[in-house]
Protein backbone atom coordinates (compact mmCIF):
# COMPACT_ATOMS: atom_id res chain seq x y z
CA UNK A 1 0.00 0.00 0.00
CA UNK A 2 1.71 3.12 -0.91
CA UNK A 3 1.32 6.34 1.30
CA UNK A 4 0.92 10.03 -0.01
CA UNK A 5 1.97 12.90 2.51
CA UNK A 6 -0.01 15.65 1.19
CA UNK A 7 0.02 19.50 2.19
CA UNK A 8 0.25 22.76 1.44
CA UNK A 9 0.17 26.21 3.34
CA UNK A 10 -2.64 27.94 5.13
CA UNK A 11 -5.53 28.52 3.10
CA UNK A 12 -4.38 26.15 -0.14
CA UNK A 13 -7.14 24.43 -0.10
CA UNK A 14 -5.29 20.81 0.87
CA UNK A 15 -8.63 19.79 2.74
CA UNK A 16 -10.79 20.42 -0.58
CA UNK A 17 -8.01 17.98 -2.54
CA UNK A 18 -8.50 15.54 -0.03
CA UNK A 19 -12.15 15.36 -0.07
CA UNK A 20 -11.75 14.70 -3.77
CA UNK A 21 -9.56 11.88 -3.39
CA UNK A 22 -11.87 10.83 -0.75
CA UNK A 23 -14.75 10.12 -3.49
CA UNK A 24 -12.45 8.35 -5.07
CA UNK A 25 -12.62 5.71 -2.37
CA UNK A 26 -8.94 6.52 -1.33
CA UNK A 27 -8.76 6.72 2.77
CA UNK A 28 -7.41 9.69 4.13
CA UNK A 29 -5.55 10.77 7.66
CA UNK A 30 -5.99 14.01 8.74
CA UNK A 31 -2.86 14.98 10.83
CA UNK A 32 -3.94 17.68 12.58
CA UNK A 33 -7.25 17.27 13.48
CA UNK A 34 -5.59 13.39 15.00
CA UNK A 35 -2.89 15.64 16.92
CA UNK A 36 -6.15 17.53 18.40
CA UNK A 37 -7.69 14.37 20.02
CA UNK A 38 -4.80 12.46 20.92
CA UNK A 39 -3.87 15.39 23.09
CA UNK A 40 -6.45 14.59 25.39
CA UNK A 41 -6.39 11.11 24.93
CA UNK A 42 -2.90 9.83 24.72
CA UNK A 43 -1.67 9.49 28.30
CA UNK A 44 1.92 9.68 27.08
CA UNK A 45 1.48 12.77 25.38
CA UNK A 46 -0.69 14.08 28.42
CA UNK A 47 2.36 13.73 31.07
CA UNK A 48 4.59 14.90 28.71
CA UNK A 49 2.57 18.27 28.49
CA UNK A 50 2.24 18.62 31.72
CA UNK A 51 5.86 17.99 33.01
CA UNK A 52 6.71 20.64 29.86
CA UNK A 53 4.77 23.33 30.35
CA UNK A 54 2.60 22.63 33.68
CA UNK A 55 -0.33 20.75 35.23
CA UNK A 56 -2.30 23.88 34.29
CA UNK A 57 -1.84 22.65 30.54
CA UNK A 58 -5.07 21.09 31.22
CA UNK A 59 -8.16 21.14 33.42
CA UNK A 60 -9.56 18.77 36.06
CA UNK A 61 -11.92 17.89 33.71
CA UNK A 62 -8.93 16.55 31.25
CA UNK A 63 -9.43 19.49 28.96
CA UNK A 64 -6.48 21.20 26.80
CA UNK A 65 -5.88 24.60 28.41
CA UNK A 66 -5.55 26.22 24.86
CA UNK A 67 -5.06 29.73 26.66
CA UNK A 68 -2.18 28.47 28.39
CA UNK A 69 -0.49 26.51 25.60
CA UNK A 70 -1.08 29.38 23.72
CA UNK A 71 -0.03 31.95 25.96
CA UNK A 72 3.90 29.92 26.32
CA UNK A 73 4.24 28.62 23.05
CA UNK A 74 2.98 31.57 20.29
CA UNK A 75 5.56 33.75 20.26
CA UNK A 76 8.69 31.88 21.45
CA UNK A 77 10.10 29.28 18.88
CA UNK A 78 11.80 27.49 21.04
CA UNK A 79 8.84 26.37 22.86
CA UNK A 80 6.67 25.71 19.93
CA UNK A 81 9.44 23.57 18.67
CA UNK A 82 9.41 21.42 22.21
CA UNK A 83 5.98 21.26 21.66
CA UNK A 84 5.69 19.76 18.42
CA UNK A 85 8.48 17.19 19.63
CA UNK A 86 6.07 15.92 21.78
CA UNK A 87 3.20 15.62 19.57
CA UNK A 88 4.73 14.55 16.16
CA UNK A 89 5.73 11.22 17.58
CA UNK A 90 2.20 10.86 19.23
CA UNK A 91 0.75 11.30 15.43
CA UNK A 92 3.09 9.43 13.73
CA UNK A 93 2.10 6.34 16.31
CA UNK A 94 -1.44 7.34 15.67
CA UNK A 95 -1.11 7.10 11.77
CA UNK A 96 0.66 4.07 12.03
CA UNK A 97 -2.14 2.43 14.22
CA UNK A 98 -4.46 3.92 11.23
CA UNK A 99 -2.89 2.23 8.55
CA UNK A 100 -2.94 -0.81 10.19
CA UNK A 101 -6.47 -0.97 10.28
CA UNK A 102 -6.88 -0.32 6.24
CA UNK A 103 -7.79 -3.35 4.39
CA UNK A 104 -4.89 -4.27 2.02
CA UNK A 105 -6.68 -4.27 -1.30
CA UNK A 106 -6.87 -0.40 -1.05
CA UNK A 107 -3.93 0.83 -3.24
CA UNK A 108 -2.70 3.90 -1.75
CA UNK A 109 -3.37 6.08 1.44
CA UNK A 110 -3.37 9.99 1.91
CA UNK A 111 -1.61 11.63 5.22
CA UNK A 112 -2.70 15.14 5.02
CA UNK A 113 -0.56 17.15 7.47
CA UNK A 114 0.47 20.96 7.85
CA UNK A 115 3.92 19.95 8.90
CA UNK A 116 4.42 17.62 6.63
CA UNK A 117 8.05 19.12 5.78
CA UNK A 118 8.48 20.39 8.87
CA UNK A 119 7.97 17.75 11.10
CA UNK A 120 9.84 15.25 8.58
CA UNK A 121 7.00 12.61 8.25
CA UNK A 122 7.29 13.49 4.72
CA UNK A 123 10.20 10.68 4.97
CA UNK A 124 7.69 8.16 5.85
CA UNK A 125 5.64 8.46 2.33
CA UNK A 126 6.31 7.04 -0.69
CA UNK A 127 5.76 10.19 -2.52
CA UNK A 128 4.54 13.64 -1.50
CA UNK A 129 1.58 16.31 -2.96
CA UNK A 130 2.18 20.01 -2.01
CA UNK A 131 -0.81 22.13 -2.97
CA UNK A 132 -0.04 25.60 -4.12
CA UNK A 133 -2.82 28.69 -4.01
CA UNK A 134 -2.03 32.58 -5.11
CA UNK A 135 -0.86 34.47 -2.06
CA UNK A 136 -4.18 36.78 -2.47
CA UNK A 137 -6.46 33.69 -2.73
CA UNK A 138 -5.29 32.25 0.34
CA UNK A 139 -5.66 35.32 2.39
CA UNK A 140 -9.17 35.74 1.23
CA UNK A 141 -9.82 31.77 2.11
CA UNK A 142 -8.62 32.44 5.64
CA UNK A 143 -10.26 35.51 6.44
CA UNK A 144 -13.73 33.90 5.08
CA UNK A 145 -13.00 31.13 6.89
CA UNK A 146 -11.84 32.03 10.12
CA UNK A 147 -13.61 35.95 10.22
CA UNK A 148 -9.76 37.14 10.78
CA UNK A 149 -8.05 40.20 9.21
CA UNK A 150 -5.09 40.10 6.08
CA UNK A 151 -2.67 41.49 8.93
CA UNK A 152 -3.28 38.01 10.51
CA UNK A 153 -3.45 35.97 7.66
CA UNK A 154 -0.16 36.96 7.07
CA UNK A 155 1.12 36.64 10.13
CA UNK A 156 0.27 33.16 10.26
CA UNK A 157 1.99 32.17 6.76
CA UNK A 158 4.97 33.80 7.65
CA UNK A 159 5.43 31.08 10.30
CA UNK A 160 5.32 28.36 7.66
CA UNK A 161 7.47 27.15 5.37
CA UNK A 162 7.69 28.50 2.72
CA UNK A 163 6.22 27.63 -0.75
CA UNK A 164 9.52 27.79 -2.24
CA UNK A 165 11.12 25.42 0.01
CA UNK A 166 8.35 22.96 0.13
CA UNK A 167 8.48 22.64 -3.83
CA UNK A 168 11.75 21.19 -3.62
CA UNK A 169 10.83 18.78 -1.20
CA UNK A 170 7.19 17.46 -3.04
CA UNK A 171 6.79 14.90 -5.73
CA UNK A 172 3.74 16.43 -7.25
CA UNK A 173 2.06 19.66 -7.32
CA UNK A 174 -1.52 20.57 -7.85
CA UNK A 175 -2.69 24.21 -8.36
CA UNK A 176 -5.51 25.80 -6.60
CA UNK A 177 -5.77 28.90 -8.65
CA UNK A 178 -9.29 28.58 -9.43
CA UNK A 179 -8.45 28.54 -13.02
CA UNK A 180 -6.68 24.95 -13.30
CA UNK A 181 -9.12 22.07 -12.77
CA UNK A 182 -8.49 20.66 -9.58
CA UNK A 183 -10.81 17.17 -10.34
CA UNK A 184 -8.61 16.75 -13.37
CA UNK A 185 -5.02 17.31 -11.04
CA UNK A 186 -6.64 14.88 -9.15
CA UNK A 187 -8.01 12.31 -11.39
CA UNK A 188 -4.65 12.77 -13.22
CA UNK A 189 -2.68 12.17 -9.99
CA UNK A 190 -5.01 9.05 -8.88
CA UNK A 191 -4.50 7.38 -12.01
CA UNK A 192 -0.54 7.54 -11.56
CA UNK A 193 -0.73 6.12 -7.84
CA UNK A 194 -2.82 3.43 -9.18
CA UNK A 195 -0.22 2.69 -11.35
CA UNK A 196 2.72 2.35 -9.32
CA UNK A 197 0.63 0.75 -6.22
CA UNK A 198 0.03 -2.21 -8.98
C-alpha cells in the first residue's frame, strides 16, 4: 500500500483535494485534526505536556488549556518547537495504528498534514503532494473562513514554510488557482498512484 503525505500552506485548499480523493474511495488521515484528540487522549502525550509546560496545561476535567499553551508557546520558537516534539511522535504512532487498520486491497493512502516538511513525516511516504494557491487567494480563504483580518493571515503564513522550500521537497504539485481544474489534477494524480501501487 503506498502512502501520499499531502500539504500545502494555510488557506491552499489541501482539505478540498483531499475530499476529492476521498470520493475516489482513497482513505485519508488528517494529521492535525488526529494531533487535536490524541492530546487529550494519549496518556503519554498528556504527562509529557504537563511535566513541559505545567499541570495547568489542562483542566480537572482533562481538557487542553488552549489559553495556556497558547499563551507559552505563540511567540517563542523554542517552545513551539518542544511542543511539536512531543506531539509529532504521538501522530506518527497514531497514523501508524491507522494504517494498520486499512484493508490491504486499497492501493494507496493519503496523510494530510500541515507539517508535513516540517515535522519530517514526509520521509515516511512514498511520494509527497504540495498544494499551491495565489498568495491573495489564500488570504481571502482564511479571512472567510476564520472571520480574521489580512494582517493576521499573514502573520500566520509567515510562520510556515515557505512555498519555495516545500516545492523542492514534493513529488507532485496541484494548483488551486481557481483557473486549473483541480478534479482533473486529481483524477490525473489518482491514475498515476494506481499505477505504481500495482
Amino acid at each position: 500500500m503506498l502512502k501520499i503525505g499531502i500539504t500545502g500552506g494555510i488557506g491552499s485548499g489541501k482539505t478540498t483535494i483531499c475530499r476529492i480523493f476521498e470520493t475516489l474511495g482513497i482513505p485519508v488521515f488528517y494529521a492535525d485534526t488526529v494531533a487535536k484528540q490524541i492530546m487529550v487522549t494519549d496518556e503519554i502525550l498528556i504527562k509529557s505536556v504537563k511535566e513541559a509546560f505545567g499541570i495547568e496545561s489542562y483542566t480537572k476535567d482533562g481538557v487542553l488549556n488552549n489559553k495556556h499553551i497558547a499563551g507559552i508557546v505563540f511567540h517563542n520558537a523554542k517552545e513551539l518547537a518542544r511542543l511539536n516534539e512531543l506531539v509529532h511522535p504521538a501522530v506518527f504512532r497514531a497514523f501508524d495504528d491507522w494504517v494498520k487498520q486499512i484493508p490491504q486491497s486499497v492501493p494507496y493512502i493519503l496523510k494530510e498534514a500541515a507539517l508535513l516538511f516540517e515535522s519530517g513525516s514526509y520521509k515516511m511516504c512514498d511520494q509527497n503532494l504540495l498544494v499551491i494557491a495565489p498568495e491573495e487567494v489564500k488570504i481571502q480563504r482564511v479571512m472567510q473562513r476564520d472571520g480574521v483580518t489580512a494582517e493576521l493571515v499573514k502573520a500566520r503564513m509567515d510562520k510556515q514554510m515557505s512555498d519555495e522550500e516545500k516545492t523542492k521537497k514534493a513529488d507532485h504539485i496541484i494548483y488551486n488557482n481557481e483557473t486549473d481544474s483541480l478534479i482533473i489534477q486529481v483524477t490525473r494524480l489518482h491514475q498515476l498512484f494506481l499505477n505504481i501501487s500495482e
